[in-house]
N, C-alpha and C. Protein backbone atom coordinates (compact mmCIF):
# COMPACT_ATOMS: atom_id res chain seq x y z
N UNK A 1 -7.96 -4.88 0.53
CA UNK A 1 -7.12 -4.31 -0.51
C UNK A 1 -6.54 -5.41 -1.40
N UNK A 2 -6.12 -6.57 -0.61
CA UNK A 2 -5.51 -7.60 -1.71
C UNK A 2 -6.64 -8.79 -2.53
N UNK A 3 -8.26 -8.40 -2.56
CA UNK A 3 -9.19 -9.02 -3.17
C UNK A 3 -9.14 -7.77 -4.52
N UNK A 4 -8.34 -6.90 -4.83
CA UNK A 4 -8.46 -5.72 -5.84
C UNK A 4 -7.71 -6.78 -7.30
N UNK A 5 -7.50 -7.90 -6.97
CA UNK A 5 -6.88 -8.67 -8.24
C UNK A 5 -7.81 -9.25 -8.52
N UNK A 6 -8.86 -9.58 -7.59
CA UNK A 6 -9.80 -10.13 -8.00
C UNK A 6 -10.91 -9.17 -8.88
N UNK A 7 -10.89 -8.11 -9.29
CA UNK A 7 -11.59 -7.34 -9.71
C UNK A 7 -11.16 -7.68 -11.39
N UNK A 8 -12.05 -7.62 -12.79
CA UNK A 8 -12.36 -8.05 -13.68
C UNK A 8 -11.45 -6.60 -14.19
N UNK A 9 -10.58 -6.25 -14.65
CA UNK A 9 -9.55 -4.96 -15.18
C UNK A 9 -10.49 -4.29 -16.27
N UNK A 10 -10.87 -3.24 -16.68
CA UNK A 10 -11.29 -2.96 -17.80
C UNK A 10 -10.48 -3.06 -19.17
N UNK A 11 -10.85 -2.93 -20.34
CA UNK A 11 -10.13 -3.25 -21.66
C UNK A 11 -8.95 -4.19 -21.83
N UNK A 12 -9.37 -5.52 -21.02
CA UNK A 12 -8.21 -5.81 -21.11
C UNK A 12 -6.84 -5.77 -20.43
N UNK A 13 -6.97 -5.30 -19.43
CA UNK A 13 -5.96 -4.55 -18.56
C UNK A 13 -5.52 -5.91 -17.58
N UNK A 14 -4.50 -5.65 -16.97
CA UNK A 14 -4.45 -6.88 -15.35
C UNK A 14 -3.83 -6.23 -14.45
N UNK A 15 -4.33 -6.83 -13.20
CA UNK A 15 -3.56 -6.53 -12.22
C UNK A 15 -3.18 -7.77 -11.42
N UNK A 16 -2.32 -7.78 -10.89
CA UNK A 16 -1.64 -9.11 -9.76
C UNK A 16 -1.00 -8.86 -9.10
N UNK A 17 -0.87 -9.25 -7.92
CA UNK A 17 -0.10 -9.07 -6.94
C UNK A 17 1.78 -9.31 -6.92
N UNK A 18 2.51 -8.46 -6.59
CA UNK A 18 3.72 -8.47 -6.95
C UNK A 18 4.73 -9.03 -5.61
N UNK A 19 5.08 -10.77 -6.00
CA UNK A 19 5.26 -11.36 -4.87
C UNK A 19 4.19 -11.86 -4.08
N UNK A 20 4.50 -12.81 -2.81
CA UNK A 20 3.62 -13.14 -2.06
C UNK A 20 3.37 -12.44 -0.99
N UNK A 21 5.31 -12.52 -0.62
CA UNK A 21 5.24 -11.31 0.73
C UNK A 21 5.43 -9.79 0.83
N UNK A 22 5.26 -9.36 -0.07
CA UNK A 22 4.99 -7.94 -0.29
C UNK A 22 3.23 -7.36 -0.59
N UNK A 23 2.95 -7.05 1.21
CA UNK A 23 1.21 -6.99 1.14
C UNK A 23 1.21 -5.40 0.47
N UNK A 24 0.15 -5.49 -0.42
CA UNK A 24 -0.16 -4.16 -1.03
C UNK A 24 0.25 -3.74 -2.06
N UNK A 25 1.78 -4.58 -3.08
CA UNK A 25 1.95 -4.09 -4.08
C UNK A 25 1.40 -4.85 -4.77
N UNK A 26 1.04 -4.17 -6.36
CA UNK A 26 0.69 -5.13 -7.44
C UNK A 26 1.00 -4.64 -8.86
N UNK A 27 1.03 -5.07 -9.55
CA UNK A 27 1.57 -4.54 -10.94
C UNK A 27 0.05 -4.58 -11.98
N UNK A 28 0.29 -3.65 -12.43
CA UNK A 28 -1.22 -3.13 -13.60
C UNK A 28 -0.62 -2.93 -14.66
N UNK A 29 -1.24 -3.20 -15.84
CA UNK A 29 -0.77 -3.46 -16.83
C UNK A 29 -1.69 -2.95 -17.79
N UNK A 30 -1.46 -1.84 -18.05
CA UNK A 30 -2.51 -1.04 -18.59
C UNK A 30 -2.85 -1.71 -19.83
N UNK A 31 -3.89 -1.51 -20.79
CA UNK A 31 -4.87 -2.17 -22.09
C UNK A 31 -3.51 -1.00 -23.42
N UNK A 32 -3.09 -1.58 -24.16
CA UNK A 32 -1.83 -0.95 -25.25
C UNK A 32 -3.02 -0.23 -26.31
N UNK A 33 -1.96 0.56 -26.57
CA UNK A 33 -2.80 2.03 -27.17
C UNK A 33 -1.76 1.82 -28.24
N UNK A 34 -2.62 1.51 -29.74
CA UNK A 34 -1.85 1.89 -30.92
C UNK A 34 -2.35 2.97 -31.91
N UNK A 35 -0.88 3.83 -32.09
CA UNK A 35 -0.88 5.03 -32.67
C UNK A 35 0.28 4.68 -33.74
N UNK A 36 -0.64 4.37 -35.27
CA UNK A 36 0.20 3.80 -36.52
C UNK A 36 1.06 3.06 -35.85
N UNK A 37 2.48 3.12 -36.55
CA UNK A 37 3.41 1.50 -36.04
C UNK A 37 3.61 1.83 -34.89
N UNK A 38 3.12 2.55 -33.49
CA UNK A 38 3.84 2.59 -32.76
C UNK A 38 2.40 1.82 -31.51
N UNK A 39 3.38 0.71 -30.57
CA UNK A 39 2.21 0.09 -29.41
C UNK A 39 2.53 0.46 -28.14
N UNK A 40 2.21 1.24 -27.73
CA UNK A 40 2.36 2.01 -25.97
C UNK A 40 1.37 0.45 -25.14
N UNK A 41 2.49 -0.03 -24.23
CA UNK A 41 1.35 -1.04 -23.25
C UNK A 41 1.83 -0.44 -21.72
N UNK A 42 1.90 0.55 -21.04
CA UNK A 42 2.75 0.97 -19.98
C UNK A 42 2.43 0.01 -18.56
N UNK A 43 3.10 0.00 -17.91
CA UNK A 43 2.80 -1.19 -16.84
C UNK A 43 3.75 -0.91 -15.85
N UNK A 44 2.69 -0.67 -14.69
CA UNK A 44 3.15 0.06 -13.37
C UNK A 44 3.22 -1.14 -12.17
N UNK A 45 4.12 -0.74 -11.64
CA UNK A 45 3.38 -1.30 -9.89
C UNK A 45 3.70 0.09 -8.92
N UNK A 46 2.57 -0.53 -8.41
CA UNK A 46 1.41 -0.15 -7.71
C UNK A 46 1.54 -0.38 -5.82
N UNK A 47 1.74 0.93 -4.93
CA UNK A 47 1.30 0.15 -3.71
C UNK A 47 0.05 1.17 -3.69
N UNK A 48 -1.11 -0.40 -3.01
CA UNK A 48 -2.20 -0.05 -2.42
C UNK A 48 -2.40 -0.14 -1.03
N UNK A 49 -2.70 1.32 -0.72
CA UNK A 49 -3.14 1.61 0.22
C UNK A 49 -4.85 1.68 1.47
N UNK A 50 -4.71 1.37 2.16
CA UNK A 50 -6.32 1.87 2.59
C UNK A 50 -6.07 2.60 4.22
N UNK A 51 -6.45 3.50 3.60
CA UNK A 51 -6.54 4.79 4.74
C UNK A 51 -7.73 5.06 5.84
N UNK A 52 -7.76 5.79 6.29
CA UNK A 52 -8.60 5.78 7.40
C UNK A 52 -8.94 7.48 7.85
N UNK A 53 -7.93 7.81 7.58
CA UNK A 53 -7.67 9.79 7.97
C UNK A 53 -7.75 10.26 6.77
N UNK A 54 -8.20 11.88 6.26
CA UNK A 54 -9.15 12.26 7.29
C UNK A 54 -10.50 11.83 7.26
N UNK A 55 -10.81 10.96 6.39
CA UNK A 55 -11.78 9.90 5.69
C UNK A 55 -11.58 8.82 5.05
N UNK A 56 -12.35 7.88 5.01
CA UNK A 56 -11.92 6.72 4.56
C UNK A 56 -11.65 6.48 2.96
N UNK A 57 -10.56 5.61 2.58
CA UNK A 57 -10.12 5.89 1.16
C UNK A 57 -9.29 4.77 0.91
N UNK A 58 -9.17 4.14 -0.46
CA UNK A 58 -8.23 3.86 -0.76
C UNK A 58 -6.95 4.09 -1.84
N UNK A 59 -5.66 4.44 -1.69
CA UNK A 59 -5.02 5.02 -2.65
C UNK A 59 -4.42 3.84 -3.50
N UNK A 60 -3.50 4.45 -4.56
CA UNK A 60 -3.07 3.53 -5.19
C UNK A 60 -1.62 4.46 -5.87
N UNK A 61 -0.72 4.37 -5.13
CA UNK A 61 0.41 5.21 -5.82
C UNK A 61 1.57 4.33 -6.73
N UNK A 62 1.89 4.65 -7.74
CA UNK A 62 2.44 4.04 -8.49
C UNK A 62 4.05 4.38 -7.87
N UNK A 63 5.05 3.41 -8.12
CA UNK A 63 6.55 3.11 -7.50
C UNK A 63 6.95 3.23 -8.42
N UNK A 64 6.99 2.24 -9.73
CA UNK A 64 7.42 2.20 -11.16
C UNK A 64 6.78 2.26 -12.34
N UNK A 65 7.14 2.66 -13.66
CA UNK A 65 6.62 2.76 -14.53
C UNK A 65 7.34 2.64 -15.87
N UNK A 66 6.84 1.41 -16.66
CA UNK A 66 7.83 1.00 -17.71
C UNK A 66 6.91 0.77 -18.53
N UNK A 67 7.84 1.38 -20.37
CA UNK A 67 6.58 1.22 -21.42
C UNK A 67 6.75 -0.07 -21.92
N UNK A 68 5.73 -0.80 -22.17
CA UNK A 68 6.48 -1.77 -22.66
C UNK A 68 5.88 -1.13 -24.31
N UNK A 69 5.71 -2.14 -25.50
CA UNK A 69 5.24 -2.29 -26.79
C UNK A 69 6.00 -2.19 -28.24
N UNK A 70 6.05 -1.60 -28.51
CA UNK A 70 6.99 -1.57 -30.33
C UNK A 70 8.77 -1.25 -29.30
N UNK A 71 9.23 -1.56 -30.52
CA UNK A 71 11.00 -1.31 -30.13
C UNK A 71 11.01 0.04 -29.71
N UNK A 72 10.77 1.05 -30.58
CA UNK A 72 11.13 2.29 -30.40
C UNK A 72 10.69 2.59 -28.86
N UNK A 73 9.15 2.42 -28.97
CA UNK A 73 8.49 2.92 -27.26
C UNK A 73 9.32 2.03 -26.10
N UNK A 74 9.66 1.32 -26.54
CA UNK A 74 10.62 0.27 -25.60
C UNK A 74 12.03 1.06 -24.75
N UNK A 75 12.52 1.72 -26.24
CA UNK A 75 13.40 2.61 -26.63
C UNK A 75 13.32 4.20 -25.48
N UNK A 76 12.20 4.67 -25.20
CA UNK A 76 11.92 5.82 -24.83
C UNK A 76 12.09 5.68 -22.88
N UNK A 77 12.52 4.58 -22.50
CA UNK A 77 12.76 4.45 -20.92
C UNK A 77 13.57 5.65 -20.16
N UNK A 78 14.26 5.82 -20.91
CA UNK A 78 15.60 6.77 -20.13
C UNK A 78 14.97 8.25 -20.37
N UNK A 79 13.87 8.59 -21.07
CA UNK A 79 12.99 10.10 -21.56
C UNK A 79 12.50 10.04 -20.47
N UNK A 80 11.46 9.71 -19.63
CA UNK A 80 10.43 9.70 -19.07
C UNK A 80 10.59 9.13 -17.61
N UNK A 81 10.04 10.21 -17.04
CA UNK A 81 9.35 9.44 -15.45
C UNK A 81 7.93 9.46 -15.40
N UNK A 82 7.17 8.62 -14.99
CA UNK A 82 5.83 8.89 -14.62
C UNK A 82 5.28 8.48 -13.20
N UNK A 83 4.49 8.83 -12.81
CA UNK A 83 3.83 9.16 -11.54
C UNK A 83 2.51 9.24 -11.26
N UNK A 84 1.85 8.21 -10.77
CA UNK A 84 0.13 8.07 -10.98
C UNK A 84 0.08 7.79 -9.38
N UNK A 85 -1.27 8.93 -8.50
CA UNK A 85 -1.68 8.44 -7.29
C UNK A 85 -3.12 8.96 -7.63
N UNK A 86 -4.02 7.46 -7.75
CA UNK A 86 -5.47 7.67 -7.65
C UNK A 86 -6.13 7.18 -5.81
N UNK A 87 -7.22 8.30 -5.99
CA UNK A 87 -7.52 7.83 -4.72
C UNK A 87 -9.07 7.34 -4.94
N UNK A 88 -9.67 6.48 -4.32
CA UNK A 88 -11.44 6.12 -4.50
C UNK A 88 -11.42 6.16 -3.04
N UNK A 89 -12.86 6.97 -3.29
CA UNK A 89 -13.69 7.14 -1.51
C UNK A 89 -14.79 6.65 -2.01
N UNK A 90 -15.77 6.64 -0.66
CA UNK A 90 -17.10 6.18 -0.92
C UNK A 90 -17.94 6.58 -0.12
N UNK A 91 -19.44 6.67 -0.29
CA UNK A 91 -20.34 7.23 0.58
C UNK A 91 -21.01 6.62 0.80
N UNK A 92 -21.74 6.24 2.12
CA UNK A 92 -22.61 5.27 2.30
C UNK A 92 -23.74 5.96 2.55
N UNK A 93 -25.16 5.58 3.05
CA UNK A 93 -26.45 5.98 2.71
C UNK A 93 -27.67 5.98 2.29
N UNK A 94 -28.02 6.90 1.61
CA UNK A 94 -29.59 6.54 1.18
C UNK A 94 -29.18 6.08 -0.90
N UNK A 95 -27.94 7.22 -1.06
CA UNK A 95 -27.40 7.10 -2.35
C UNK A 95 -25.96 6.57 -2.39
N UNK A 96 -25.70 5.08 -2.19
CA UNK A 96 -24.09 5.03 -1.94
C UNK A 96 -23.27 5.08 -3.05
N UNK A 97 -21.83 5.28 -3.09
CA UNK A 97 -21.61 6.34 -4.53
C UNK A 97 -19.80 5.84 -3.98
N UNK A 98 -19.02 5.50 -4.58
CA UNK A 98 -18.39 5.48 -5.02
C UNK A 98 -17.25 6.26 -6.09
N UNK A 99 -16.33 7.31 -5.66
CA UNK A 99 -15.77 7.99 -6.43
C UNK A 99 -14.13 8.25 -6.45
N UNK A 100 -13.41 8.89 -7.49
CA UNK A 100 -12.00 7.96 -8.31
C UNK A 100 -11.94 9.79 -8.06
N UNK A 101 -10.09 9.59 -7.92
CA UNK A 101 -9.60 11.29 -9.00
C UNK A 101 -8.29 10.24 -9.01
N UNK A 102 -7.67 10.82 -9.90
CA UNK A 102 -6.25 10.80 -10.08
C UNK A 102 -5.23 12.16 -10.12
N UNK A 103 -4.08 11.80 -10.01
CA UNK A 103 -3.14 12.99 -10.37
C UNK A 103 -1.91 12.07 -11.18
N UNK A 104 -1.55 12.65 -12.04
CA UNK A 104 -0.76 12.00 -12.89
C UNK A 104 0.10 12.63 -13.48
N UNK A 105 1.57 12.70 -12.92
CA UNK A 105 2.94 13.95 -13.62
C UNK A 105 3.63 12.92 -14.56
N UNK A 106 3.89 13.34 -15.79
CA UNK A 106 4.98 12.80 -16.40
C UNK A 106 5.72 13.85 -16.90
N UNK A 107 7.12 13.59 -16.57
CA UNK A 107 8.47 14.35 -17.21
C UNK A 107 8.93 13.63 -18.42
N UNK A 108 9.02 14.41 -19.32
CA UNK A 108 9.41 13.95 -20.68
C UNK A 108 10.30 14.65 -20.90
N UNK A 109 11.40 14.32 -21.49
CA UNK A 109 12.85 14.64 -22.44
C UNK A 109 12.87 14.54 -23.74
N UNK A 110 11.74 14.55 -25.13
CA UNK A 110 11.62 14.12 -26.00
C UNK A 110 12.83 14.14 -26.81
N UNK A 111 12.88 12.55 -27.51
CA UNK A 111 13.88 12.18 -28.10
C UNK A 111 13.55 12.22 -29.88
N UNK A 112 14.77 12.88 -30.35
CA UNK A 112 14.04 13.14 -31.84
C UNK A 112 13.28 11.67 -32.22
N UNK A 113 12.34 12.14 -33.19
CA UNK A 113 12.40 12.96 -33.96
C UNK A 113 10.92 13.71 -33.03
N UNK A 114 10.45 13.71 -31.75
CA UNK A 114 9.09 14.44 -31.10
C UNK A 114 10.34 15.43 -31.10
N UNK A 115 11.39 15.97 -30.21
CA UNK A 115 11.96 16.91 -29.73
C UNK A 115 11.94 18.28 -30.83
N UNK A 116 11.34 17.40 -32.31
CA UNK A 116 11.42 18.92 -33.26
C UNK A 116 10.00 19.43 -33.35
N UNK A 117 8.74 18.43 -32.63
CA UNK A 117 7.70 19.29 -32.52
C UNK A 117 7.44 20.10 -31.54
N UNK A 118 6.61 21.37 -31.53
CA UNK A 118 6.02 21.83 -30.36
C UNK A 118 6.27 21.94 -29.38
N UNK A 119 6.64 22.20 -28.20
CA UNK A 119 6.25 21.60 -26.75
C UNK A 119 4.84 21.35 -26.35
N UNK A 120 4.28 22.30 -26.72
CA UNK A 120 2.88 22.61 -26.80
C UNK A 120 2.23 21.21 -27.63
N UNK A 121 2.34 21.22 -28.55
CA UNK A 121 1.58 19.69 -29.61
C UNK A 121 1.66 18.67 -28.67
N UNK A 122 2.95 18.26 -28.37
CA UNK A 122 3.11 17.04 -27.57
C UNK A 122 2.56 17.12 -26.09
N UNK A 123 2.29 18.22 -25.45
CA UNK A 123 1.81 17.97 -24.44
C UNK A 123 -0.06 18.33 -24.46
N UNK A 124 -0.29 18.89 -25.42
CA UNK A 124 -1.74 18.35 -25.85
C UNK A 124 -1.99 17.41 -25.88
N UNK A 125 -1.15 16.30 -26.83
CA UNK A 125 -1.56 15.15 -27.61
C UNK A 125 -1.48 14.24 -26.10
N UNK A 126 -0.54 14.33 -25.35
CA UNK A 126 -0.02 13.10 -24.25
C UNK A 126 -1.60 13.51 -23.32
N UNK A 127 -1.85 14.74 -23.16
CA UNK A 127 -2.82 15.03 -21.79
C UNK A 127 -4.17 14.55 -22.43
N UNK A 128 -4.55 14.40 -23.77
CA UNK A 128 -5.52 14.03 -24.49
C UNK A 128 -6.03 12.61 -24.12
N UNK A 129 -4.38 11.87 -24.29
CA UNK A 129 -4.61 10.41 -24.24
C UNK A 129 -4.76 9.79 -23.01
N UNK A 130 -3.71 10.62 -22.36
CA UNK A 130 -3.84 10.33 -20.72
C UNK A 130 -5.07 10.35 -19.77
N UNK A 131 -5.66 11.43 -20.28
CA UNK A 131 -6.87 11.96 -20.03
C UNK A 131 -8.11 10.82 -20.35
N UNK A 132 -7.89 10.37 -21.45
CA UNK A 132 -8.92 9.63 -21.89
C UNK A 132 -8.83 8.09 -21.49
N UNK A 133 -7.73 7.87 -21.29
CA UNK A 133 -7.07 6.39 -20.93
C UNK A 133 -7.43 5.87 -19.82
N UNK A 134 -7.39 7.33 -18.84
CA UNK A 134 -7.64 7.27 -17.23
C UNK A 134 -8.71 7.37 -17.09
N UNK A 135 -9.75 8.27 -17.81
CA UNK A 135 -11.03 8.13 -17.64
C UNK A 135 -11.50 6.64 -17.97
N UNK A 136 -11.60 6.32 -18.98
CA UNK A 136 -12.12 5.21 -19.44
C UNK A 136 -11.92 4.03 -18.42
N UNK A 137 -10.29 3.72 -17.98
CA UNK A 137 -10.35 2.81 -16.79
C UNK A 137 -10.62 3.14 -16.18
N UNK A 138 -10.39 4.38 -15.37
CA UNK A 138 -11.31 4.40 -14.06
C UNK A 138 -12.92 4.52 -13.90
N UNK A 139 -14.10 4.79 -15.13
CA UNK A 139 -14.88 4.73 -14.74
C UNK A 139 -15.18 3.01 -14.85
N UNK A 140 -14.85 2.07 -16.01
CA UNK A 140 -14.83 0.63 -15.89
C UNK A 140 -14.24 -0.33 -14.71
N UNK A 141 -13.24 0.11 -14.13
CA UNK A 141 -13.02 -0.15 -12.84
C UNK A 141 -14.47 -0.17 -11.66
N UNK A 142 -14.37 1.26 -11.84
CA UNK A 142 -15.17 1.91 -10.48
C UNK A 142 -16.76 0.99 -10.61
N UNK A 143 -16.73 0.66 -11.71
CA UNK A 143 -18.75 -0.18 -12.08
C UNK A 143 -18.04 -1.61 -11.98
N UNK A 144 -17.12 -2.10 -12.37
CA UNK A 144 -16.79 -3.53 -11.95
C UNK A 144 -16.43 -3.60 -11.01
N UNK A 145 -16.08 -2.56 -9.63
CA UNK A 145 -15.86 -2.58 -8.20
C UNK A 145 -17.40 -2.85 -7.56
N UNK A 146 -18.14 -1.72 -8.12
CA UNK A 146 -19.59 -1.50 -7.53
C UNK A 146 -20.33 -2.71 -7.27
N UNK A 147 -20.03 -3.77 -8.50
CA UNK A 147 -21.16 -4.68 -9.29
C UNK A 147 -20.34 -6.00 -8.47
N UNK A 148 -19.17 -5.66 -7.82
CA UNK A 148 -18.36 -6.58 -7.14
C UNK A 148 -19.18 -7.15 -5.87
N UNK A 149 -19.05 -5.73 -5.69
CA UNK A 149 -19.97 -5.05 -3.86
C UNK A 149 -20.81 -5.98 -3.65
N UNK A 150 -21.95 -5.34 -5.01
CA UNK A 150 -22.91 -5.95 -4.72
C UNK A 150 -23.85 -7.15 -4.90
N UNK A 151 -22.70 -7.94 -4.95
CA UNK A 151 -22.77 -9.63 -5.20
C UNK A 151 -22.28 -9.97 -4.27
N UNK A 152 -21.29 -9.64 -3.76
CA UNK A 152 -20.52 -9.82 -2.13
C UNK A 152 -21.70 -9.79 -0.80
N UNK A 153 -22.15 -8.42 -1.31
CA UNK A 153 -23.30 -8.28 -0.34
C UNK A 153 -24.64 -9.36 -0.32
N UNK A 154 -24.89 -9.79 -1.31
CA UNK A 154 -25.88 -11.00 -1.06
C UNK A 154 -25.75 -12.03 -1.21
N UNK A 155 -24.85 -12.98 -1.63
CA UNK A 155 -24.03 -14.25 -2.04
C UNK A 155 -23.19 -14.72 -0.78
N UNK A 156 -23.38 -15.37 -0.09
CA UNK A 156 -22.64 -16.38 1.13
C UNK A 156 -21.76 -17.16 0.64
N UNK A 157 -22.13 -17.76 -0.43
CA UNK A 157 -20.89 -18.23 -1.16
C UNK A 157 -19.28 -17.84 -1.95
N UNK A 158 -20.10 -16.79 -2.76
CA UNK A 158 -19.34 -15.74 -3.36
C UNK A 158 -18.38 -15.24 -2.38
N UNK A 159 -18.84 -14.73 -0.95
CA UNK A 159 -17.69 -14.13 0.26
C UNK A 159 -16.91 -14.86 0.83
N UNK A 160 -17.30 -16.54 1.08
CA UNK A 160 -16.48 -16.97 1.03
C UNK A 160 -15.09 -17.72 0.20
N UNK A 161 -16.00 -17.57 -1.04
CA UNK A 161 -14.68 -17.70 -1.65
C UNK A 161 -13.65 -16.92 -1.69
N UNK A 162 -14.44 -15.57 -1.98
CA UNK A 162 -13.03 -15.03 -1.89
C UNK A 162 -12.60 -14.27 -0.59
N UNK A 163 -12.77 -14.82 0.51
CA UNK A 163 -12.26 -14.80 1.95
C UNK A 163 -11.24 -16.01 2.38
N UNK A 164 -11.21 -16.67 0.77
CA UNK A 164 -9.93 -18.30 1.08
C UNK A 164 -8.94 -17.59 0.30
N UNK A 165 -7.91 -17.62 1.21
CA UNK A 165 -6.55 -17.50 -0.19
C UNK A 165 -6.51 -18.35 -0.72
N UNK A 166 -5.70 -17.92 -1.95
CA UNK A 166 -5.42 -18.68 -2.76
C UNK A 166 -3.93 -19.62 -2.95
């Protein structure tokens, strides 16, 4: 679980380990999404998990969640909670396969001037982006995990390197 920093982030993204002696958390730092003057960069930590019941898995539940980017989105901390637990399993076999879901709640309080649109608009527009944000990393993740594998798997060198801490 703690070689997952070693994984190449999609768009730009990072992850690192949060502290030395805290095994399993890490902070992700999602790739910033600009919508006209406004820069959403949201950036979580993260404890990772690896499970065992009732199949093997590893989770990843988010603890905190802060926006960073333009003043205003900076501004929007005290609106919002968010809440991300993705889980990846895997299958081993004749076809081994690798697969992601997420669940992802955010509570919003919209602060004018959103609070005079819709409820409806804004929660289109957020599940749109969310939707697309999460897809996009998680399928770039899940092929830079795969492509991890399987260099690990034939490289003697490669495993040991990253079997040395750092």
């Amino acid at each position: 679980v703690s070689q997952f920093t070693l994984i190449e982030m999609p768009l730009g993204g990072t992850l690192s380990r949060v502290g030395e002696e805290t095994e399993g958390m890490f902070r992700l730092t999602v790739p910033a999404v600009q919508i006209f003057d406004l820069r959403v960069e949201p950036v979580l930590v993260c404890k990772v998990t690896q499970e065992t019941y009732p199949h093997p898995c590893v989770q990843i539940e988010s603890t905190d969640c802060k926006l960073d980017g333009s003043p205003f989105v900076q501004s929007l901390h005290k609106y919002y909670d968010f809440h991300v637990k993705t889980q990846f399993t895997w299958e081993e076999g004749q076809v081994p396969a690798i697969s992601s879901f997420s669940d992802i709640k955010v509570l919003l309080d919209p602060p004018p001037p959103f609070s005079f649109f819709p409820k409806e608009v804004l929660e289109a527009t957020g599940n749109f982006v969310m939707d697309a944000s999460c897809k996009a990393l998680q399928r770039t993740f899940v092929q830079n995990l795969a492509n991890d594998y399987r260099k690990w798997c034939v490289d003697a060198e490669y495993r040991r390197r990253r079997a040395t801490p750092k």
